[in-house]
C-alpha atoms as a PDB file:
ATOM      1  CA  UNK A   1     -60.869 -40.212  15.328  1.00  0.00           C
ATOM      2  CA  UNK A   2     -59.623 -43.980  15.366  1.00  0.00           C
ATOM      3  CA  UNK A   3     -55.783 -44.756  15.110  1.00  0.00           C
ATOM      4  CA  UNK A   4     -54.823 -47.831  13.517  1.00  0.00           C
ATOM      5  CA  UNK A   5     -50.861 -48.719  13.889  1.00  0.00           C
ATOM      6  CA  UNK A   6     -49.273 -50.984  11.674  1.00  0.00           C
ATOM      7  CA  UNK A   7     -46.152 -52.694  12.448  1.00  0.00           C
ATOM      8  CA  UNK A   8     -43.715 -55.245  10.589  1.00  0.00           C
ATOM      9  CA  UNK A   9     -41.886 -57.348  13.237  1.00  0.00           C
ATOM     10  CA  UNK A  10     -38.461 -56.271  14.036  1.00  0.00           C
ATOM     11  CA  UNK A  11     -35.374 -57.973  12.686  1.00  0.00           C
ATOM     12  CA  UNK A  12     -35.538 -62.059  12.674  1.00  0.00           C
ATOM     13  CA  UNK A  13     -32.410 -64.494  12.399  1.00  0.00           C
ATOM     14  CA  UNK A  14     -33.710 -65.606   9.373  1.00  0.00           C
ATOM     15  CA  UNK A  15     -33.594 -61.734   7.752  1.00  0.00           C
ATOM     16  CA  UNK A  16     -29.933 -61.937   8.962  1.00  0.00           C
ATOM     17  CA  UNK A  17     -29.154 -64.844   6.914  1.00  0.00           C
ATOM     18  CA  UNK A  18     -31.256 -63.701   3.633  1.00  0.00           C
ATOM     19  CA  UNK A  19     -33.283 -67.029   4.299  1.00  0.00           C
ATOM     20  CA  UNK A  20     -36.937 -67.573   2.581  1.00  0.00           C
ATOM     21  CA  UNK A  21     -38.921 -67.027   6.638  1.00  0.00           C
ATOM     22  CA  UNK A  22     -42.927 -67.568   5.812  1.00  0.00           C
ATOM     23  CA  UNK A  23     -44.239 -69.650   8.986  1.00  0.00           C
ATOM     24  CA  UNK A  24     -41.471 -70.787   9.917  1.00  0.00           C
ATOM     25  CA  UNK A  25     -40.995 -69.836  13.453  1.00  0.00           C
ATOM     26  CA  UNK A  26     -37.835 -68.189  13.625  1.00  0.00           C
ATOM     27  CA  UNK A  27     -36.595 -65.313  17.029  1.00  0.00           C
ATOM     28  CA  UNK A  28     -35.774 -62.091  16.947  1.00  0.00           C
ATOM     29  CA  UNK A  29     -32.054 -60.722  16.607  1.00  0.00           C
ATOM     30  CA  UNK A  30     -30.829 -58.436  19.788  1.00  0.00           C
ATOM     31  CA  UNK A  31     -31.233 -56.136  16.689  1.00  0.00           C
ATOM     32  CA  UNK A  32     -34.307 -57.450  16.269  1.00  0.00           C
ATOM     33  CA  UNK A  33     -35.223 -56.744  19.959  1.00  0.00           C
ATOM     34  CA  UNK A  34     -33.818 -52.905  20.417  1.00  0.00           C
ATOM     35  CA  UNK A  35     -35.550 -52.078  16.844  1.00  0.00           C
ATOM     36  CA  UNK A  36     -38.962 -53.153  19.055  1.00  0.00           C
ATOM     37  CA  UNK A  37     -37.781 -51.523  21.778  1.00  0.00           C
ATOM     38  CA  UNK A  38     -37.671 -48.769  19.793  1.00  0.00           C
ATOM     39  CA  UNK A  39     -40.445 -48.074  18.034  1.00  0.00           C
ATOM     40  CA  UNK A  40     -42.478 -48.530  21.511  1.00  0.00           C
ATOM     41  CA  UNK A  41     -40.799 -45.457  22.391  1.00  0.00           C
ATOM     42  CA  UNK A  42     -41.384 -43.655  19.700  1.00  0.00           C
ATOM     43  CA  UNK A  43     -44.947 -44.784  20.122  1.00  0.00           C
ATOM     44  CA  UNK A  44     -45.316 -44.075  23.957  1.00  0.00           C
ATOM     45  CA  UNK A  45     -47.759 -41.440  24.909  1.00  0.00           C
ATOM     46  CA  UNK A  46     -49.783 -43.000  21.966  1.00  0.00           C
ATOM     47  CA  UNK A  47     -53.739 -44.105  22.821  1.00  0.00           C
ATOM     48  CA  UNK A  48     -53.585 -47.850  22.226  1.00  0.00           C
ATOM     49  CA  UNK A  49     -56.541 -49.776  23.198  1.00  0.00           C
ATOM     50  CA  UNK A  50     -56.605 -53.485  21.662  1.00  0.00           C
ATOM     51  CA  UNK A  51     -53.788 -55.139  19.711  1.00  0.00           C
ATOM     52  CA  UNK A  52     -53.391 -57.606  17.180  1.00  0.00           C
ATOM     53  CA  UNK A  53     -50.568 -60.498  15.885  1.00  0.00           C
ATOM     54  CA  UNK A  54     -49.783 -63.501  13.827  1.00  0.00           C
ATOM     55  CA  UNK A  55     -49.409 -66.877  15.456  1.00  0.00           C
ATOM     56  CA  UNK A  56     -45.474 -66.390  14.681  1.00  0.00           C
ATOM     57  CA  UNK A  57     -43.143 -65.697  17.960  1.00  0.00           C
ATOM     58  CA  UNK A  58     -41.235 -62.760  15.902  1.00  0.00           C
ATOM     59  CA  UNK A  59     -44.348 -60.865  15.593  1.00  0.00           C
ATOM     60  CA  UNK A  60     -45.524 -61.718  19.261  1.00  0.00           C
ATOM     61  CA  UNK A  61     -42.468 -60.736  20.844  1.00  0.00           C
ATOM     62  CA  UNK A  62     -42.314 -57.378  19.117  1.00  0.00           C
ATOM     63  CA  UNK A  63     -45.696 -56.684  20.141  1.00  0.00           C
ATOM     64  CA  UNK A  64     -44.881 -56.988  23.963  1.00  0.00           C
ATOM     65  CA  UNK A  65     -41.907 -54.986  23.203  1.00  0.00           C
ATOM     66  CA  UNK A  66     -43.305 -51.905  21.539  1.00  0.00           C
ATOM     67  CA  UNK A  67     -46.020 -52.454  25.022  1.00  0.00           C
ATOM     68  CA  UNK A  68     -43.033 -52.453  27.173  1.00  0.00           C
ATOM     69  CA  UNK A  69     -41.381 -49.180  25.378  1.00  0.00           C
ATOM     70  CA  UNK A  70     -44.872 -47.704  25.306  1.00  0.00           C
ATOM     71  CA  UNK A  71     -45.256 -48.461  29.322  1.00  0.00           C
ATOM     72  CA  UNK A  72     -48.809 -49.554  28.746  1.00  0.00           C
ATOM     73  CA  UNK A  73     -51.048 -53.060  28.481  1.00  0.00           C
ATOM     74  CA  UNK A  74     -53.866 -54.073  26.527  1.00  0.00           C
ATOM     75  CA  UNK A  75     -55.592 -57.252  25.125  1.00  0.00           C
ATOM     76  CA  UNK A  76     -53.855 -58.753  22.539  1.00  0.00           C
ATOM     77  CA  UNK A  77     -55.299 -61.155  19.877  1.00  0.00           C
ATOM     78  CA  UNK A  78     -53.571 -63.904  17.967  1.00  0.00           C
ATOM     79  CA  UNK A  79     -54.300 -64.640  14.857  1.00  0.00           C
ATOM     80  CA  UNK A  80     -53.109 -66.789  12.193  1.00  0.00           C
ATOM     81  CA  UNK A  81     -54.646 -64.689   9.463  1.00  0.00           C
ATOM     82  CA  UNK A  82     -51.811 -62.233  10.299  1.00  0.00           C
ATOM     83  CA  UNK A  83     -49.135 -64.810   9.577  1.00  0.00           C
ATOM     84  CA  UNK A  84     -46.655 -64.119   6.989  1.00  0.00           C
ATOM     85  CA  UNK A  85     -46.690 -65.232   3.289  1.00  0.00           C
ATOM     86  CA  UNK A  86     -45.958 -68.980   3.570  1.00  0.00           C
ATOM     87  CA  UNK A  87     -43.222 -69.530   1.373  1.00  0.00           C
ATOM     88  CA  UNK A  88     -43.984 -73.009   0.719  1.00  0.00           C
ATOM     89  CA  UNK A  89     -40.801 -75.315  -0.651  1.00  0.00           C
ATOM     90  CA  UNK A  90     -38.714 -72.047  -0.804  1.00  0.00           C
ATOM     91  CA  UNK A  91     -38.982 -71.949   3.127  1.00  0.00           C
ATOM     92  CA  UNK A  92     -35.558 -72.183   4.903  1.00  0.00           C
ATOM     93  CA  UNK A  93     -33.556 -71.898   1.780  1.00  0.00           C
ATOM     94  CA  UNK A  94     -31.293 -68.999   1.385  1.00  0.00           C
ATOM     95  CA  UNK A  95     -32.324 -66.467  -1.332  1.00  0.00           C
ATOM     96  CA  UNK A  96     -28.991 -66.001  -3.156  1.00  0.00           C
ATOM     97  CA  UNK A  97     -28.536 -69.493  -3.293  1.00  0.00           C
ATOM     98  CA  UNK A  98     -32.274 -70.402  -4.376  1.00  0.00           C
ATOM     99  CA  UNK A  99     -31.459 -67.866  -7.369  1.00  0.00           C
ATOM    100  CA  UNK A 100     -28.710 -69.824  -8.322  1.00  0.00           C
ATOM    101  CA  UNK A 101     -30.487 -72.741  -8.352  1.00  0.00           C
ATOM    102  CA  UNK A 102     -33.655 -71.699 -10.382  1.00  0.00           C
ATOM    103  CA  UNK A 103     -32.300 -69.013 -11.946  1.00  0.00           C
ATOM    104  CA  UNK A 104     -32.986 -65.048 -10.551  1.00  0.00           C
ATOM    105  CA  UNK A 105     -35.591 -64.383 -13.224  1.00  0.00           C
ATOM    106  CA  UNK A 106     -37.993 -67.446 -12.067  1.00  0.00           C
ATOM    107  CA  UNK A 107     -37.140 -66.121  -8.046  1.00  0.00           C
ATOM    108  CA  UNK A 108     -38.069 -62.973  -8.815  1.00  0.00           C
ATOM    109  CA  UNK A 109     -41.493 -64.019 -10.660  1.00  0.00           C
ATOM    110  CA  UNK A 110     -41.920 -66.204  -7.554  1.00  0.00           C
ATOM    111  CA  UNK A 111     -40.970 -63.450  -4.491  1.00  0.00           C
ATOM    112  CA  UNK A 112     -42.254 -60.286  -6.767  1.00  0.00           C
ATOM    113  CA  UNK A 113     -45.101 -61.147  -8.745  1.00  0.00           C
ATOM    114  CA  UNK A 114     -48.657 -60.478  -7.058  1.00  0.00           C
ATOM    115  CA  UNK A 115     -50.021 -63.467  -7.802  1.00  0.00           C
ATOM    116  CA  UNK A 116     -47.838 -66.220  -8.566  1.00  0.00           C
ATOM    117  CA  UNK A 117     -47.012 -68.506  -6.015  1.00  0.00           C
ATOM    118  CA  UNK A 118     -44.044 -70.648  -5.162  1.00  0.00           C
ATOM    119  CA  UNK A 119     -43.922 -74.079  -5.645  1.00  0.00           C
ATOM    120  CA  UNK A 120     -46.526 -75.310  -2.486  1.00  0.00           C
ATOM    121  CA  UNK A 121     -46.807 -71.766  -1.495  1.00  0.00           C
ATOM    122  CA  UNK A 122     -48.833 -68.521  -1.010  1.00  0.00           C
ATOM    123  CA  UNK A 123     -48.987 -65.601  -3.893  1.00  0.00           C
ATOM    124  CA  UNK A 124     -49.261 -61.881  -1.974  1.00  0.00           C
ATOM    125  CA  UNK A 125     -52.811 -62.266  -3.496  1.00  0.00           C
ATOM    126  CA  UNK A 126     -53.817 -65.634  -1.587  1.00  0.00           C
ATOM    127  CA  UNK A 127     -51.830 -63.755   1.635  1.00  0.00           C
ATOM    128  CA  UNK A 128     -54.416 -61.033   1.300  1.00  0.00           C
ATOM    129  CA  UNK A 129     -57.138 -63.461   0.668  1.00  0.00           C
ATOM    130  CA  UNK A 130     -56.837 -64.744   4.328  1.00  0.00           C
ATOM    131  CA  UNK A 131     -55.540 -61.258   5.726  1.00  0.00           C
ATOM    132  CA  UNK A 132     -58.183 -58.798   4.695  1.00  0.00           C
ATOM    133  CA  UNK A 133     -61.292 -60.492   5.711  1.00  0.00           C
ATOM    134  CA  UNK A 134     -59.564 -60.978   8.982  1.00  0.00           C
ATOM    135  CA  UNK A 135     -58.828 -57.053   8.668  1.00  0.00           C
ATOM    136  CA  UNK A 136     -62.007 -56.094   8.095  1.00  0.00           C
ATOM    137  CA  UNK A 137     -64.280 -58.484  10.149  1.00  0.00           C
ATOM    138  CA  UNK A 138     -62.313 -58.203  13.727  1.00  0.00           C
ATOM    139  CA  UNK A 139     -59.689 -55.063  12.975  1.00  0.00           C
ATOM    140  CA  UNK A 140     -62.035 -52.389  11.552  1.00  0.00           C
ATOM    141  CA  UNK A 141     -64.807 -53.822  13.447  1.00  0.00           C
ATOM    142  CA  UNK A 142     -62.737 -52.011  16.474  1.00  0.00           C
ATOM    143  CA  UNK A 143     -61.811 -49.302  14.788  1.00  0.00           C
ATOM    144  CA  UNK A 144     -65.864 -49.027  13.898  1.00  0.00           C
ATOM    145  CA  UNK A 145     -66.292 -48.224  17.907  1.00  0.00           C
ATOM    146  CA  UNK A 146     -63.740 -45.789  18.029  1.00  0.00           C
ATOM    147  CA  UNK A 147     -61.056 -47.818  19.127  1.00  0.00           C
ATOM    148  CA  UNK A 148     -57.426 -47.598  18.604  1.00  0.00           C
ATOM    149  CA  UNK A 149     -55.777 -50.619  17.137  1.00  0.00           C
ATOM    150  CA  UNK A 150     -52.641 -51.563  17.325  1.00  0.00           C
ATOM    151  CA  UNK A 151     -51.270 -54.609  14.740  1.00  0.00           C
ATOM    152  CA  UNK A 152     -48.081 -56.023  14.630  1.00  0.00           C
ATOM    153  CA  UNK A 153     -47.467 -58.900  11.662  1.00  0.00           C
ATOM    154  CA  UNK A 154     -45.167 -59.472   8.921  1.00  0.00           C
ATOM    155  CA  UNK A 155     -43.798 -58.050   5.426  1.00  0.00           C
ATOM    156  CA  UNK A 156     -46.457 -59.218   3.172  1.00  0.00           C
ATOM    157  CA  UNK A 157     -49.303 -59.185   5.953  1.00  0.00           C
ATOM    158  CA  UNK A 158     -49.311 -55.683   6.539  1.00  0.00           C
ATOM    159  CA  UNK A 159     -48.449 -55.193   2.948  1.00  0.00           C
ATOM    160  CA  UNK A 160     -52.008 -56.435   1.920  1.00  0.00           C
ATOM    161  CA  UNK A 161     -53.817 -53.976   4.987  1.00  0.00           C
ATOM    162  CA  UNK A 162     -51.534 -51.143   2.990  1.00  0.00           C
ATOM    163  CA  UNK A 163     -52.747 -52.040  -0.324  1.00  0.00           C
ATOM    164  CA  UNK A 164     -55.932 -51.844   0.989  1.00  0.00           C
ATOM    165  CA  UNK A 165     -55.969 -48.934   2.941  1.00  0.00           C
ATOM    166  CA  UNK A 166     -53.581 -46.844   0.397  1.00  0.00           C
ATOM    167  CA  UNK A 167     -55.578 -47.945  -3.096  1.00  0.00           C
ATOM    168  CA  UNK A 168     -52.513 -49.307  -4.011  1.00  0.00           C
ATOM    169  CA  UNK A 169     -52.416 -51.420  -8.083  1.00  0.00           C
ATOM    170  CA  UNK A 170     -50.854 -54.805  -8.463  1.00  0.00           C
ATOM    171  CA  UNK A 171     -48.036 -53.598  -9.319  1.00  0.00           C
ATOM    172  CA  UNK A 172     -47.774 -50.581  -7.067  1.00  0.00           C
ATOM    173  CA  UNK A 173     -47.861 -53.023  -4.173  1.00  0.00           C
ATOM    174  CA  UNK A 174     -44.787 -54.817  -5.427  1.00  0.00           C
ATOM    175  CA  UNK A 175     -42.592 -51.966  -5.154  1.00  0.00           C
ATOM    176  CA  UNK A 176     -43.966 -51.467  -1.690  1.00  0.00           C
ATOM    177  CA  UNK A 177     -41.478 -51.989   0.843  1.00  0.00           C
ATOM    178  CA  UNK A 178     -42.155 -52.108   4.659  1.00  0.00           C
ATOM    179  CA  UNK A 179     -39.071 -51.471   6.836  1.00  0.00           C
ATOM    180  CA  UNK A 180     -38.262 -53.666  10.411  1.00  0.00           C
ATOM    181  CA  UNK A 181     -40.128 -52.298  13.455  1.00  0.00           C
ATOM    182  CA  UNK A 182     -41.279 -49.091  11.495  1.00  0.00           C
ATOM    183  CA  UNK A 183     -44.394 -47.655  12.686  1.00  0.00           C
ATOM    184  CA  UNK A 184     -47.253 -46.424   9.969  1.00  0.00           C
ATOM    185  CA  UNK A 185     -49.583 -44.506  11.979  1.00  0.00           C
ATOM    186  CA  UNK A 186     -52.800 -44.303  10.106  1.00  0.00           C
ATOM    187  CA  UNK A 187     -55.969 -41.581  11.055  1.00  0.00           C
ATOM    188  CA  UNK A 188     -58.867 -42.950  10.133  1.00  0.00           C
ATOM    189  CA  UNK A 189     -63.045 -42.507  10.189  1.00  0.00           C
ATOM    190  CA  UNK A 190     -65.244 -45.164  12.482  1.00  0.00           C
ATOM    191  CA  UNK A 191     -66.194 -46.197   8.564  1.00  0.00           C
ATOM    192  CA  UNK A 192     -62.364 -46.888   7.665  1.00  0.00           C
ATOM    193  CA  UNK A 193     -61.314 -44.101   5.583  1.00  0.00           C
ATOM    194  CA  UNK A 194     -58.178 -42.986   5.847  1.00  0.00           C
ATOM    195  CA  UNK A 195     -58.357 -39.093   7.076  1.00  0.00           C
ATOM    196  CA  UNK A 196     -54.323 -39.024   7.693  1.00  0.00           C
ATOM    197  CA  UNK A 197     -50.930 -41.384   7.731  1.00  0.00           C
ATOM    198  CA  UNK A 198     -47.268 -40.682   9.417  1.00  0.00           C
ATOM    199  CA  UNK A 199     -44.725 -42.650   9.558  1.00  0.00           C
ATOM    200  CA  UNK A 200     -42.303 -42.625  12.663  1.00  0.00           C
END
């Protein structure tokens, strides 16, 4: 029975300062770091045997730090369908202050609704509309030969694998929240049905 383990990057400078991230490629915090650190040894004694991440450094770097908790290698892909919700204009500009700006109402439309994006930006739908082919083409294709798979990406990435994976609505994916460097450790069949989930 095929594991697949789905990680959200650990803390990023950019969380730290409540700052609109998307691709912008920000580091890790030392928080950031020992929350990686972490979770790999949480995870160690775990079958791993191929594992995915965004193009984005934060993502990358937890990834060989959850291997280096875990005391074990594998290949790693890189993909930029993993990459974060691009944020578009809203990129780099602190939240609080982009609420004052536009008013909280039109923010929250913008960073809560599924599928209205901000201004030169990506909806969680068009995130999903890159991520999930992606998902299904190269990550359940693994999981199809029994593999175990291993994917650490961002926030709204892995939100869209949830949604999938869970049956979550439109709305019940909004008030889906994924924590920093928190492991969701799904069971599931060589056909991608989910037989199980833990978080750890």
């Amino acid at each position: 029975m095929p594991k697949l383990i789905l990680v959200r990057h650990g803390q990023s400078l950019w969380n730290v300062e409540d700052r609109f991230t998307g691709w912008v490629d920000v580091p890790l915090t030392e928080k950031g770091v020992d929350e990686a650190l972490s979770a790999g040894k949480r995870l160690k004694g775990t079958s791993v045997d191929v594992a995915y991440t965004s193009g984005l450094q934060r993502a990358q770097r937890t990834l060989d730090l959850i291997l280096e908790g875990m005391e074990t290698t594998v290949p790693i892909i890189r993909d930029g369908a993993l990459n974060e919700r691009h944020y578009g204009d809203l990129q780099g500009l602190n939240k609080k202050k982009t609420a004052e700006t536009f008013g909280e109402e039109q923010v929250k439309i913008w960073r809560r609704s599924y599928d209205i994006p901000p201004p030169n930006g990506e909806s969680l739908k068009d995130t999903a509309a890159r991520t999930i082919p992606f998902f299904e083409r190269a990550i359940l294709g693994d999981i199809a030969q029994g593999k175990d798979v291993l994917v650490v990406a961002h926030g709204n990435s892995n939100r869209s694998i949830v949604m999938k994976l869970d049956g979550l609505s439109e709305a019940e994916v909004l008030e889906l929240n994924l924590g920093t460097a928190v492991p969701l450790v799904y069971e599931l069949s060589v056909d991608g049905d989910v037989l199980g989930k833990t978080i750890l």
